[in-house]
Protein backbone atom coordinates (compact mmCIF):
# COMPACT_ATOMS: atom_id res chain seq x y z
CA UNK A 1 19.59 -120.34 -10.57
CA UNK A 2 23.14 -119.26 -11.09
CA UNK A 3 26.12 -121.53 -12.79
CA UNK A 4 27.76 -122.12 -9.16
CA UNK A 5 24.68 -123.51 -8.26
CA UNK A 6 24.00 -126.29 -10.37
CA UNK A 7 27.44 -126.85 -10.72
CA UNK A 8 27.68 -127.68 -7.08
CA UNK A 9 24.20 -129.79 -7.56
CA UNK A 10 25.60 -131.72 -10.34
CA UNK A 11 28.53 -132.90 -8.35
CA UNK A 12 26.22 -133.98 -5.89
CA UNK A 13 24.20 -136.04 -8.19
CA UNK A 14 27.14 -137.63 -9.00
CA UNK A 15 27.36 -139.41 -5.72
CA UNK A 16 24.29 -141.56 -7.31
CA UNK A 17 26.65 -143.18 -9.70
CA UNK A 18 28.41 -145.41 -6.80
CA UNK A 19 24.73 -146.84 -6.01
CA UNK A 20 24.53 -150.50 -6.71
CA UNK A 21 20.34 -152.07 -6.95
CA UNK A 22 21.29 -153.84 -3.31
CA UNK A 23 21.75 -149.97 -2.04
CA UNK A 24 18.77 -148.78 -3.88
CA UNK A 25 16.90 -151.41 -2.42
CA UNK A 26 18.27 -150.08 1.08
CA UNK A 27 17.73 -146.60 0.65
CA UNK A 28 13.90 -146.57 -1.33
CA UNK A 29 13.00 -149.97 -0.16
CA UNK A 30 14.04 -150.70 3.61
CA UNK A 31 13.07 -153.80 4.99
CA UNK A 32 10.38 -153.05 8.07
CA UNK A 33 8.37 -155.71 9.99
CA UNK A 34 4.95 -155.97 8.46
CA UNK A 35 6.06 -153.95 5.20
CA UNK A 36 6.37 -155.57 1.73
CA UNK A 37 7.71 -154.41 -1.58
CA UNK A 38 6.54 -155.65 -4.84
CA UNK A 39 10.20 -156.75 -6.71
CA UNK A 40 8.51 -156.17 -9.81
CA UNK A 41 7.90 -152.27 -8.47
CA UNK A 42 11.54 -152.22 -7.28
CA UNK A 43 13.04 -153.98 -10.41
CA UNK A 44 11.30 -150.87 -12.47
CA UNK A 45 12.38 -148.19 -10.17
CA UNK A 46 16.08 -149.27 -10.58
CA UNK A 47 15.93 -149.56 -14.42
CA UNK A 48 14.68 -145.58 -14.43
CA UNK A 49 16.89 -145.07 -11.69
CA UNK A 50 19.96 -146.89 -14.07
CA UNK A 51 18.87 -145.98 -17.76
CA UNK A 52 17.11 -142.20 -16.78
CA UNK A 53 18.50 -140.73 -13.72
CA UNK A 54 17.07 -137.51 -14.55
CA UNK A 55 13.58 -138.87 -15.32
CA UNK A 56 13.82 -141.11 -12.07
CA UNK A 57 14.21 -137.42 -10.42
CA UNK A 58 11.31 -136.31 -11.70
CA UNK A 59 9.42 -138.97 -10.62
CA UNK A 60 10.21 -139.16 -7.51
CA UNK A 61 8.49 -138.22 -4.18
CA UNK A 62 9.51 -135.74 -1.97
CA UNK A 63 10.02 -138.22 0.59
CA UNK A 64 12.29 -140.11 -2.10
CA UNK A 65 14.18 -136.82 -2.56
CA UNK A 66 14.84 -136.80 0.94
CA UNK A 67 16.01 -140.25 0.67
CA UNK A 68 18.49 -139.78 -1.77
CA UNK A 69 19.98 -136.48 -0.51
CA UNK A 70 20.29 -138.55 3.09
CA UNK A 71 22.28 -141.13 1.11
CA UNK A 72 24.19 -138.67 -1.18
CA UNK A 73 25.12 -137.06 2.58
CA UNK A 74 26.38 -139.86 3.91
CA UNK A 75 28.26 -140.55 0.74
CA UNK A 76 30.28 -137.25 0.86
CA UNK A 77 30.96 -137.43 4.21
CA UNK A 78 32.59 -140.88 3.75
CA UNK A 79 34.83 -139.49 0.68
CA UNK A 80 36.28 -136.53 3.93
């Protein structure tokens, strides 16, 4: 990986900063008919998510990657 590279991934990641636990909730968590989330699951995901972004990476899912680079997306397109 070159500097340019994770410079331009850092700023990115920085787009997770503006999330609040009612858009985490959103984004990792959506409400669908039939589904339900333990708040005790959610409630722990946020606090890794909040105290240990990096670790909250690494424990993530690539499905929850996807998730959060479809929400960083939409974040950076908002900023334009």
């Amino acid at each position: 990986m070159d500097c340019d590279t994770l410079i331009s991934i850092t700023d990115d990641l920085k787009y997770m900063g503006r999330m609040t636990f009612s858009q985490f909730k959103i984004v990792f968590y959506p409400t669908k008919e039939g589904v339900w989330h333990d708040p005790n699951q959610q409630h722990r995901s946020w606090s890794l998510f909040a105290t240990d972004p990096m670790r909250f990476l690494w424990s993530c899912s690539y499905d929850k990657l996807e998730l959060l680079c479809q929400y960083v997306k939409t974040q950076k397109e908002g900023d334009q």
